[in-house]
C-alpha atoms as a PDB file:
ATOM      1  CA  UNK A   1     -40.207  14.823   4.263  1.00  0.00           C
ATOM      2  CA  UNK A   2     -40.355  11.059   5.189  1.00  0.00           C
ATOM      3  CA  UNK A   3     -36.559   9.785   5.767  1.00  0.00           C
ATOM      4  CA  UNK A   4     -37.107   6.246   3.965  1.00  0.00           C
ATOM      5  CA  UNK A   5     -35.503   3.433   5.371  1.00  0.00           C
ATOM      6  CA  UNK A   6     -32.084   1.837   3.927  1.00  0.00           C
ATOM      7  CA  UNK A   7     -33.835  -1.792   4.576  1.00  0.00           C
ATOM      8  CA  UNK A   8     -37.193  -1.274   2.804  1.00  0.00           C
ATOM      9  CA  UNK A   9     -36.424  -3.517  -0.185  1.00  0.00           C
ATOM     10  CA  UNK A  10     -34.632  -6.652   2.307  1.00  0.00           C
ATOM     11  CA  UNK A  11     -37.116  -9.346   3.614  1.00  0.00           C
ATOM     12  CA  UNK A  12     -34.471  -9.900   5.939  1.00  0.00           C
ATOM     13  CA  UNK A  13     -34.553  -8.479   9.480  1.00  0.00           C
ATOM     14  CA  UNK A  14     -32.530  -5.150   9.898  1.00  0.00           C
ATOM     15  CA  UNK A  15     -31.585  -6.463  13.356  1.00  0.00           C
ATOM     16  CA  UNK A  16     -30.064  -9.638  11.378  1.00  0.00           C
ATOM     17  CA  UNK A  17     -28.165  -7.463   8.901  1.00  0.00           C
ATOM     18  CA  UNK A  18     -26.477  -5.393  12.019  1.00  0.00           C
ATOM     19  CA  UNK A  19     -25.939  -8.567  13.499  1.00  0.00           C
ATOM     20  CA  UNK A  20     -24.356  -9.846  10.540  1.00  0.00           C
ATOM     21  CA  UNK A  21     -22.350  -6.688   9.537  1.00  0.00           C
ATOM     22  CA  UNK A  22     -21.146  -6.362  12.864  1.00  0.00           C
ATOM     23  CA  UNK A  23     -20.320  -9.598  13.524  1.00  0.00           C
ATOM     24  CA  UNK A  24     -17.841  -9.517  10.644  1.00  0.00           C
ATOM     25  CA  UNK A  25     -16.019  -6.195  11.512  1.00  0.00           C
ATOM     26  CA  UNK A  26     -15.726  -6.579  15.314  1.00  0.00           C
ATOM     27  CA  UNK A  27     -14.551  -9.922  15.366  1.00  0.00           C
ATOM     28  CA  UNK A  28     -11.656 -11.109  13.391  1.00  0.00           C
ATOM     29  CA  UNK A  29     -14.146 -14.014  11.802  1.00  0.00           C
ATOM     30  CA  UNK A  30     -13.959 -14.628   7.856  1.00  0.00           C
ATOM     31  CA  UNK A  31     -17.115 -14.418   5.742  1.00  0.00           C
ATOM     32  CA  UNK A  32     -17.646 -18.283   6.203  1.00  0.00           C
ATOM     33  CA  UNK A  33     -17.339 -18.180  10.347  1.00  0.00           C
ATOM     34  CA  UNK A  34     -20.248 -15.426  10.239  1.00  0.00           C
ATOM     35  CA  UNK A  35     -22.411 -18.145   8.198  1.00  0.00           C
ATOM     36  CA  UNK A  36     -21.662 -20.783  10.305  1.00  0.00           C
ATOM     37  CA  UNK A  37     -22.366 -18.975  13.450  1.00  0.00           C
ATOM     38  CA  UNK A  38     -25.507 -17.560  12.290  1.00  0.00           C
ATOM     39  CA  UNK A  39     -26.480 -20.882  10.556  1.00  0.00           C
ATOM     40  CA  UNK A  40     -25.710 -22.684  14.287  1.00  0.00           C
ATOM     41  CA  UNK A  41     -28.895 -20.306  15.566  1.00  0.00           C
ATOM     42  CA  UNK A  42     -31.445 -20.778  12.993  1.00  0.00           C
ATOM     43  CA  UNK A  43     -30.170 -17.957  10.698  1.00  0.00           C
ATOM     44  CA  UNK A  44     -29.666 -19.700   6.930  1.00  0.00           C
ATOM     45  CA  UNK A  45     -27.610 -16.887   4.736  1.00  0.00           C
ATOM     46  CA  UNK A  46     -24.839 -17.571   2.733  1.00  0.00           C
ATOM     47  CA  UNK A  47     -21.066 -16.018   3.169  1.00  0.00           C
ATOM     48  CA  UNK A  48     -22.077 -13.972   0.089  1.00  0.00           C
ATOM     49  CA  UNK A  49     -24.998 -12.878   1.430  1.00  0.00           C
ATOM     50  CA  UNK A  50     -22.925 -11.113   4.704  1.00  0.00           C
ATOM     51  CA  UNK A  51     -20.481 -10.196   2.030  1.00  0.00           C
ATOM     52  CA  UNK A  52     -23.137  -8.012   0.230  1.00  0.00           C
ATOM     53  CA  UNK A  53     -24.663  -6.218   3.371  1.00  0.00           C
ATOM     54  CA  UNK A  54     -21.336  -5.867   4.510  1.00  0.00           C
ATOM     55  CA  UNK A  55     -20.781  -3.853   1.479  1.00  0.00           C
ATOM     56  CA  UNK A  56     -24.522  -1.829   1.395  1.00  0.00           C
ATOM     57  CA  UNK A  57     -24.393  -0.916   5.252  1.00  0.00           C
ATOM     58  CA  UNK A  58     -20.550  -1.289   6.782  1.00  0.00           C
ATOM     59  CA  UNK A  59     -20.084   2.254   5.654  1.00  0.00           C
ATOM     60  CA  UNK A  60     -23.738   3.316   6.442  1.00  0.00           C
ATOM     61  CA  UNK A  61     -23.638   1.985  10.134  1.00  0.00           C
ATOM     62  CA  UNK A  62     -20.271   3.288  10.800  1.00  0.00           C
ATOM     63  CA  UNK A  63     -21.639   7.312   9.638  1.00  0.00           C
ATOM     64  CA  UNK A  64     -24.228   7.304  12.005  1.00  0.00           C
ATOM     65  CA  UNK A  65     -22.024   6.117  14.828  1.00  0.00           C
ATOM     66  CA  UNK A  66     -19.355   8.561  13.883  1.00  0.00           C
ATOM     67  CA  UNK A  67     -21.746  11.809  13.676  1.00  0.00           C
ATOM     68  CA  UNK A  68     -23.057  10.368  16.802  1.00  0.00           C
ATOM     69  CA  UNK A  69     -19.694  10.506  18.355  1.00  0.00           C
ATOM     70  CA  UNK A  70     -18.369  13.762  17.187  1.00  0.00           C
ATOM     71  CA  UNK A  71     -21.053  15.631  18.390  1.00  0.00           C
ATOM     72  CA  UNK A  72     -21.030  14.171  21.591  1.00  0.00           C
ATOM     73  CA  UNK A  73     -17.471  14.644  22.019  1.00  0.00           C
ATOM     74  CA  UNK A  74     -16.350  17.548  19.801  1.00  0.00           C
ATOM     75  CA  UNK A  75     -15.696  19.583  23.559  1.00  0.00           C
ATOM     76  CA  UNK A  76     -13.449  16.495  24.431  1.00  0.00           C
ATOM     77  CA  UNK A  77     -11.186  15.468  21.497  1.00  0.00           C
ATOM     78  CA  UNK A  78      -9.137  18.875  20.613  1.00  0.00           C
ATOM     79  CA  UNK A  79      -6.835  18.327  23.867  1.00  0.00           C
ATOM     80  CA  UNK A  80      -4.386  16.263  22.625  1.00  0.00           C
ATOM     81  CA  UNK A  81      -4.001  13.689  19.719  1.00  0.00           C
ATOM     82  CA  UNK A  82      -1.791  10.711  18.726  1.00  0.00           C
ATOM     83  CA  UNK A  83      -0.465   9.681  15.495  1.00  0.00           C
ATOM     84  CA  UNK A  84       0.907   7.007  13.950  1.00  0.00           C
ATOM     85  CA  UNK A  85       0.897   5.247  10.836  1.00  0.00           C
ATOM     86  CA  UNK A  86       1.612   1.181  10.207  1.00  0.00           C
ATOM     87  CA  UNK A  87       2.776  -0.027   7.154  1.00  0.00           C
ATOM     88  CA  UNK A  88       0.058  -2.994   4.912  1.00  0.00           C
ATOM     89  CA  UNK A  89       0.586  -5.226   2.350  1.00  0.00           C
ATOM     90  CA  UNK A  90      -2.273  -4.970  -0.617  1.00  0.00           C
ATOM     91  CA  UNK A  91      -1.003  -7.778  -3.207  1.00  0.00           C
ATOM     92  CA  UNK A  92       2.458  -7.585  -2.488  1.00  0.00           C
ATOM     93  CA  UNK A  93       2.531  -4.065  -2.469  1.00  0.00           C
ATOM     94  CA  UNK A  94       3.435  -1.824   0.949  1.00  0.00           C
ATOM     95  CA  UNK A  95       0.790   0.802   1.907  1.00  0.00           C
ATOM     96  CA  UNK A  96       0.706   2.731   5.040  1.00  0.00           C
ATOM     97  CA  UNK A  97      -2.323   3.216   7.440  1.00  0.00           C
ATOM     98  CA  UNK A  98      -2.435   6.686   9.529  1.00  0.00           C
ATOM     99  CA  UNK A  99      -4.512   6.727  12.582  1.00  0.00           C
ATOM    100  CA  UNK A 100      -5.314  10.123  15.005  1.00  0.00           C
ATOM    101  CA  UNK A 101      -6.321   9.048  18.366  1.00  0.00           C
ATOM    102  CA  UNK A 102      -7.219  10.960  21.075  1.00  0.00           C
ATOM    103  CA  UNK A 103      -6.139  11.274  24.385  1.00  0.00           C
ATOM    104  CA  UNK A 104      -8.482   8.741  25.300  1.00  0.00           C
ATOM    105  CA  UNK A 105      -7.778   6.131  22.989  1.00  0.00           C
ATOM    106  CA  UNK A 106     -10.589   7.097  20.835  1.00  0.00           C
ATOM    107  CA  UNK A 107      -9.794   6.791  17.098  1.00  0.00           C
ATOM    108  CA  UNK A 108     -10.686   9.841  15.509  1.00  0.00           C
ATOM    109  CA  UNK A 109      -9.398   9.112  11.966  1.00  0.00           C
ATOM    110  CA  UNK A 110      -7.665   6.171   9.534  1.00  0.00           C
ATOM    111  CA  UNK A 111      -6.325   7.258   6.096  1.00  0.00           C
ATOM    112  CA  UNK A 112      -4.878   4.722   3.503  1.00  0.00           C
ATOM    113  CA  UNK A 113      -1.565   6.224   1.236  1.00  0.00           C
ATOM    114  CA  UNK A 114       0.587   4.644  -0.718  1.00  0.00           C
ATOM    115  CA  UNK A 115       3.925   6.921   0.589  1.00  0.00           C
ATOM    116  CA  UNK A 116       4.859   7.737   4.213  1.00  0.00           C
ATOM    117  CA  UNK A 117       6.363  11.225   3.011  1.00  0.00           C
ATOM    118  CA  UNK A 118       5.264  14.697   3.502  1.00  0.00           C
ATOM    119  CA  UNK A 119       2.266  15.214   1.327  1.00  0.00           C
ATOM    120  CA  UNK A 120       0.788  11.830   2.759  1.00  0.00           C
ATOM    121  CA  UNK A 121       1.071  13.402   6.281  1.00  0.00           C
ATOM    122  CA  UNK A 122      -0.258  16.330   4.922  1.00  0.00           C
ATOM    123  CA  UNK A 123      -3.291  14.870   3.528  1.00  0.00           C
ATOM    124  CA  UNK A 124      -4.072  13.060   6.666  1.00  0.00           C
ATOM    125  CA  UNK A 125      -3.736  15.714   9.063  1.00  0.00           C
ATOM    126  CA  UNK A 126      -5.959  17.794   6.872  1.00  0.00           C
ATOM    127  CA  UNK A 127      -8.589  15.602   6.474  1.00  0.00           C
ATOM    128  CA  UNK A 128      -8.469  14.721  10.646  1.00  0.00           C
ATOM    129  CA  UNK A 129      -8.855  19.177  11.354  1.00  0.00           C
ATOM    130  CA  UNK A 130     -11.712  19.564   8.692  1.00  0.00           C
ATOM    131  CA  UNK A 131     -14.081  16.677  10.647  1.00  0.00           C
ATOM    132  CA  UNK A 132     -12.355  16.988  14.029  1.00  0.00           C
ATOM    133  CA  UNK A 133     -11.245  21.035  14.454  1.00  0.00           C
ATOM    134  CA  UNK A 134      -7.959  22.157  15.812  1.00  0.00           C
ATOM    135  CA  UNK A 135      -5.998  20.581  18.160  1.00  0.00           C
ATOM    136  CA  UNK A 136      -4.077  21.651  21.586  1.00  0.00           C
ATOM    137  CA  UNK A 137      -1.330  19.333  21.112  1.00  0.00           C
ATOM    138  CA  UNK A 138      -0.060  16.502  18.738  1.00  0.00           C
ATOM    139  CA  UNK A 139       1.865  13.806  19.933  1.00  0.00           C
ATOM    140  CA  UNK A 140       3.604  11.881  17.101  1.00  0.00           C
ATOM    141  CA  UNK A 141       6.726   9.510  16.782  1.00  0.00           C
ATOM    142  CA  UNK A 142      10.020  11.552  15.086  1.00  0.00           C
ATOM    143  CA  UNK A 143       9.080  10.439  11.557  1.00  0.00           C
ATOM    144  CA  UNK A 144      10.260  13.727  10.086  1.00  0.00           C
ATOM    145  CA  UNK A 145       7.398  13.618   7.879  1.00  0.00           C
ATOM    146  CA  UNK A 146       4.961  15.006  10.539  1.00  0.00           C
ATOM    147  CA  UNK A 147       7.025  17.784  11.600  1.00  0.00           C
ATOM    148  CA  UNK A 148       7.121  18.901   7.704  1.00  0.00           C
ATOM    149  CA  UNK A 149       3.245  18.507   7.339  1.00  0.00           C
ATOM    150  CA  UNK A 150       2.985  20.636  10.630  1.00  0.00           C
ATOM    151  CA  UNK A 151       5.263  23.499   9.425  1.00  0.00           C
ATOM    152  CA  UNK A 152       2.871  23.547   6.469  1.00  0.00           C
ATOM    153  CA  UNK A 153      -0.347  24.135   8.710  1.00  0.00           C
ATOM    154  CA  UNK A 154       0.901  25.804  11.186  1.00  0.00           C
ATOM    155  CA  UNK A 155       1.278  23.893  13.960  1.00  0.00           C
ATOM    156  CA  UNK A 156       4.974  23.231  14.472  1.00  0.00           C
ATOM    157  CA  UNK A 157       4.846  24.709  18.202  1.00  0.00           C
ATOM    158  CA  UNK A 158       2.064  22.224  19.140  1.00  0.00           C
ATOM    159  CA  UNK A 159       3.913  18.872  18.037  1.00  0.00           C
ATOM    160  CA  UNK A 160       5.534  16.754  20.559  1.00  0.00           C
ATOM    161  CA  UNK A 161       7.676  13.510  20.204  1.00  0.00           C
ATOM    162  CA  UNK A 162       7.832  11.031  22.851  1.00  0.00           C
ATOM    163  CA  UNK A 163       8.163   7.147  21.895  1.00  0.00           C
ATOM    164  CA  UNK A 164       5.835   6.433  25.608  1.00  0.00           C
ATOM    165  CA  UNK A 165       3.650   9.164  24.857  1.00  0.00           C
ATOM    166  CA  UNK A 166       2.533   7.711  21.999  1.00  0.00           C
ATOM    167  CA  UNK A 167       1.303   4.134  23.267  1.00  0.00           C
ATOM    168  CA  UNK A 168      -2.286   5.186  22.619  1.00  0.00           C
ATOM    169  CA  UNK A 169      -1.762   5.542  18.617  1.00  0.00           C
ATOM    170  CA  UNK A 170       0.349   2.416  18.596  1.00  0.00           C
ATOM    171  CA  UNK A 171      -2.196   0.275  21.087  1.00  0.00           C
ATOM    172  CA  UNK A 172      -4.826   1.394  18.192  1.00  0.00           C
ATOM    173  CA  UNK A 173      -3.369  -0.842  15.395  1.00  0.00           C
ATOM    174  CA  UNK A 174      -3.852  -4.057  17.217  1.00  0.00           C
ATOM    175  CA  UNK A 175      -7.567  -4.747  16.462  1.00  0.00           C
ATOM    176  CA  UNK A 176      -6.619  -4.367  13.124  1.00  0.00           C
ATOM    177  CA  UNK A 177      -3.433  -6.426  13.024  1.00  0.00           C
ATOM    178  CA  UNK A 178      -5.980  -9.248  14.397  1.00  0.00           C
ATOM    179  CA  UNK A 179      -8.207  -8.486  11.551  1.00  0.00           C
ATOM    180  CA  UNK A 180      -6.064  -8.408   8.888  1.00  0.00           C
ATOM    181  CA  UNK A 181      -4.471 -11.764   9.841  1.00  0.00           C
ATOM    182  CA  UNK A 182      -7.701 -13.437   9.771  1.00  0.00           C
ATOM    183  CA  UNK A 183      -8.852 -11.811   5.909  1.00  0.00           C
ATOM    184  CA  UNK A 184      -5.637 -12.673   4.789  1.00  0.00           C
ATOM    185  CA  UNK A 185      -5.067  -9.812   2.476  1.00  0.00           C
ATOM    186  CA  UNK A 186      -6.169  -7.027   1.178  1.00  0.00           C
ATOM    187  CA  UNK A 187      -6.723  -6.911  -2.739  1.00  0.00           C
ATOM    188  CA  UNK A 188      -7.736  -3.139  -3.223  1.00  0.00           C
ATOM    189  CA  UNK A 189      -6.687  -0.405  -1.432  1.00  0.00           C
ATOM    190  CA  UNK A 190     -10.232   0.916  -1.278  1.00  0.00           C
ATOM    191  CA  UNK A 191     -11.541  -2.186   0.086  1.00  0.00           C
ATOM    192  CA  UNK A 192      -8.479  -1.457   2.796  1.00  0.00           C
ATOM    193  CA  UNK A 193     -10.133   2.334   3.644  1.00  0.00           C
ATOM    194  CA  UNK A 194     -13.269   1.451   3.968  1.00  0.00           C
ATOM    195  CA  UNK A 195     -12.705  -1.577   6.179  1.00  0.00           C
ATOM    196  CA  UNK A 196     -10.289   0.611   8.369  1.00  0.00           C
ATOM    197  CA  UNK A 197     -13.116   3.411   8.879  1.00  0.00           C
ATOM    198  CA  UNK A 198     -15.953   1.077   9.206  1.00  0.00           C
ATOM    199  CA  UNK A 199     -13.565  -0.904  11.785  1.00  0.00           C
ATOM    200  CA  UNK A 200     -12.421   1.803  14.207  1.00  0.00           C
ATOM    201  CA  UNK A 201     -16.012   3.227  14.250  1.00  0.00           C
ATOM    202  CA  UNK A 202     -17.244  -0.202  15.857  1.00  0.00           C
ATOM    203  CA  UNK A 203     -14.591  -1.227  17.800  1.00  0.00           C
ATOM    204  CA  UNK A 204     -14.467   1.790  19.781  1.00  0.00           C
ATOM    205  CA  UNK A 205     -18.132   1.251  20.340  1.00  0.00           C
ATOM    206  CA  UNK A 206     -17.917  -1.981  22.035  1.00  0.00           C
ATOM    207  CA  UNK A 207     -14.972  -0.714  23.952  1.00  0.00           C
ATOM    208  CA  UNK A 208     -17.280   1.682  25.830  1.00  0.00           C
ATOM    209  CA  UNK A 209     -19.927  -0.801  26.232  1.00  0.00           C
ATOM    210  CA  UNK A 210     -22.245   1.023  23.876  1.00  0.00           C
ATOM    211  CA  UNK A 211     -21.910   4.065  25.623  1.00  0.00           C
ATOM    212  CA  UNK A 212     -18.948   5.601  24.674  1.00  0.00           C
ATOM    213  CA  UNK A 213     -19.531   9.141  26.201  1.00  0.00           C
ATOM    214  CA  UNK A 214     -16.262  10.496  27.826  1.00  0.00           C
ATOM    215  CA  UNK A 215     -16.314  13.433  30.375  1.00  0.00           C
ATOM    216  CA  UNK A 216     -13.215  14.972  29.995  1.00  0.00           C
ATOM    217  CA  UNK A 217     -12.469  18.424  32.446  1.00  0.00           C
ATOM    218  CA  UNK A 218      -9.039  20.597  31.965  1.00  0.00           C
ATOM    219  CA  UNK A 219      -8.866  24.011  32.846  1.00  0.00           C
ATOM    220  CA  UNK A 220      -6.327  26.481  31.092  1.00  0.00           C
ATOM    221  CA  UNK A 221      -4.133  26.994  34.415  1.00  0.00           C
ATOM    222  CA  UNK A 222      -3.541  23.333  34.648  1.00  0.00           C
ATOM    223  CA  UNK A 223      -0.425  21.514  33.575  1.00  0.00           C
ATOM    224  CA  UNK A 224      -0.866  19.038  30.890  1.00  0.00           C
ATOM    225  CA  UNK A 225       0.136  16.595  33.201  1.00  0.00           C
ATOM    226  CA  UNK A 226      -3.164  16.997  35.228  1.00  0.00           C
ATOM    227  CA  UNK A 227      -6.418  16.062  33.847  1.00  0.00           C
ATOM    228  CA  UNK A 228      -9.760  14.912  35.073  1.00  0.00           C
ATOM    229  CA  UNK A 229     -11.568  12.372  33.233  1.00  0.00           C
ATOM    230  CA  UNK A 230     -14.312  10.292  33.843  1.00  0.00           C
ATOM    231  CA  UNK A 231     -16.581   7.406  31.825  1.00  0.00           C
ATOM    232  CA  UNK A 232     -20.311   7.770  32.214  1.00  0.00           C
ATOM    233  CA  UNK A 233     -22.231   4.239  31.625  1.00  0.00           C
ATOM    234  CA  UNK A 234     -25.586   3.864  30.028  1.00  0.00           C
ATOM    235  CA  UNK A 235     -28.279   4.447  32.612  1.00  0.00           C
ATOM    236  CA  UNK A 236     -26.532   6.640  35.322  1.00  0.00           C
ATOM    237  CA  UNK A 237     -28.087   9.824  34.476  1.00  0.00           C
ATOM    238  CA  UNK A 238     -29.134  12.139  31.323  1.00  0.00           C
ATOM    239  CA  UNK A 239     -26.279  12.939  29.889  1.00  0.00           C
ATOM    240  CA  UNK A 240     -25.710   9.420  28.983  1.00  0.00           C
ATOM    241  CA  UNK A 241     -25.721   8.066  25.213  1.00  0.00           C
ATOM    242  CA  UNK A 242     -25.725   5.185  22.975  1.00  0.00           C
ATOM    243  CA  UNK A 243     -24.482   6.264  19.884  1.00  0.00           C
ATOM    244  CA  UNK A 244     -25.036   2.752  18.535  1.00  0.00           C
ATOM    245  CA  UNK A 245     -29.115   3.123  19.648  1.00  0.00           C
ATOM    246  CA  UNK A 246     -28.938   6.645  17.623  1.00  0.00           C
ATOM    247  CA  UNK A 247     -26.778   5.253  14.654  1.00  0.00           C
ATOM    248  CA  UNK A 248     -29.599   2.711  14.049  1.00  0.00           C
ATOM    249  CA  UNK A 249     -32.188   5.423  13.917  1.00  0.00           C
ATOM    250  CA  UNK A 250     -29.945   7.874  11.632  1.00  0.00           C
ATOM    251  CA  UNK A 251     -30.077   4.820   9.225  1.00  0.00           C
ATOM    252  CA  UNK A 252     -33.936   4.093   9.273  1.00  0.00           C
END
C-alpha cells in the first residue's frame, strides 16, 4: 500500500512548511517574527498561515523524530532518569509541567496536570515506562509525591534524591521558560501539551546537530559513578543517524 503524503493537498513547499514549523518551536519567535523573517527572503505567508501548519504538522514532525529516537536509543535511556516538574500559568491558573530526562540530557517525556500530588506523579511516570521501558535508577528532587507514585509501581528501591544530581531535569526547563516568555501565555492547557511535546522533540534535535545518536557503554560490575559515553556525528561511520532526515520520510 502507497503511504500518501501529509502535503499532497498544499501548493506550498514541504521544505517551507518544516521551515516554518520549526522555525516557530525552536526559536522563541512569535507567529509575526516567523512572517517577517520568511517575508525578508522572498517567502510571502501570513502569521496565520504558520499558525495553521503549526497546528497540521507540529505534532506530526515531532512523532517521526521521536520513534526515530527511541529506537535508536531504547539500549541507552533505561540507565538512569531525571525528574522534575515546573509549575505554568494557563489564564491565571497554576499548572505543573513534568519532564523525564535521561542521563544524557535527553528529554524523554513532558506531561501537563493540573495537581503536583500523587496520582499526577503517578500518571506521568506511567505514561514515561509504557513508551520508554523500565528504568535502573530515578533521580528526583524530595517532593514526596514521587516517592508515593514509586511505592505504587514498584520502584521505591530505585529512587534517589540529590538536589545536584538532578541539574539535568532542571537545565531541561530553560528552553521552555524562553519560550513561554516570548508566547506570552498559554490559553488551553492542551495547546500547553502539545507545544511541550512538539518542543522537546526539536530542541533536542538541534542540540545534537541533527544527529542525536548517543553511545552509551556500562557494564553491570561498574559503579554508577563510572560510565563511558560517547557522541557519534553525522558522517563518521554507519552507525550514524539523522533522525530529522528519517522523520521527514516517516511523514511523506
Amino acid at each position: 500500500m502507497i503511504k500518501r503524503s501529509p502535503f499532497r493537498y498544499f501548493k506550498t513547499s514541504p521544505e517551507i512548511i518544516r521551515l516554518a514549523v520549526m522555525m516557530y518551536v525552536r526559536f522563541p519567535l512569535s507567529l509575526q517574527n516567523v512572517e517577517d523573517l520568511l517575508n525578508e527572503r522572498g517567502i510571502d505567508i501570513s502569521h496565520e498561515t504558520v499558525r495553521f501548519w503549526w497546528n497540521r504538522f507540529g505534532p506530526l514532525f515531532a512523532t517521526g523524530i521521536r520513534q526515530t529516537r527511541v529506537k535508536q536509543m531504547r539500549a541507552y535511556s533505561n540507565w538512569q532518569w531525571h525528574l522534575d516538574e515546573v509549575f505554568v500559568k494557563i489564564n491565571g491558573e497554576t499548572h505543573y509541567l513534568w519532564r523525564a530526562v535521561d542521563h544524557e540530557g535527553e528529554v524523554l517525556e513532558s506531561y501537563v496536570t493540573k495537581r503536583r500530588n500523587r496520582k499526577a506523579a503517578l500518571k506521568f511516570l506511567r505514561k514515561t515506562m509504557k513508551r520508554h521501558g523500565k528504568v535502573e535508577v530515578l533521580v528526583t528532587d524530595k517532593l514526596r509525591a514521587y516517592g508515593a507514585a514509586m511505592k505504587v509501581i514498584g520502584s521505591a528501591n530505585q529512587q534517589e534524591t540529590s538536589r545536584r544530581l538532578n541539574n539535568r531535569a532542571e537545565n531541561s526547563h530553560q528552553p521552555f521558560r524562553r519560550r513561554e516568555r516570548a508566547m506570552l501565555r498559554f490559553r488551553r492547557m492542551r495547546s500547553l501539551q502539545k507545544f511541550v511535546s512538539v518542543q522537546a522533540s526539536c530542541v533536542d534535535l538541534s542540540r545534537f546537530d541533527g544527529a542525536p545518536l548517543i553511545t552509551f557503554t556500562a557494564t553491570k560490575e561498574m559503579n554508577y559513578g563510572t560510565q563511558k559515553s560517547g557522541r557519534i556525528r553525522q558522517g563518521c561511520g554507519t552507525h550514524c543517524a539523522d533522525p530529522w532526515a528519517e522523520a521527514q520520510t516517516n511523514c511523506g
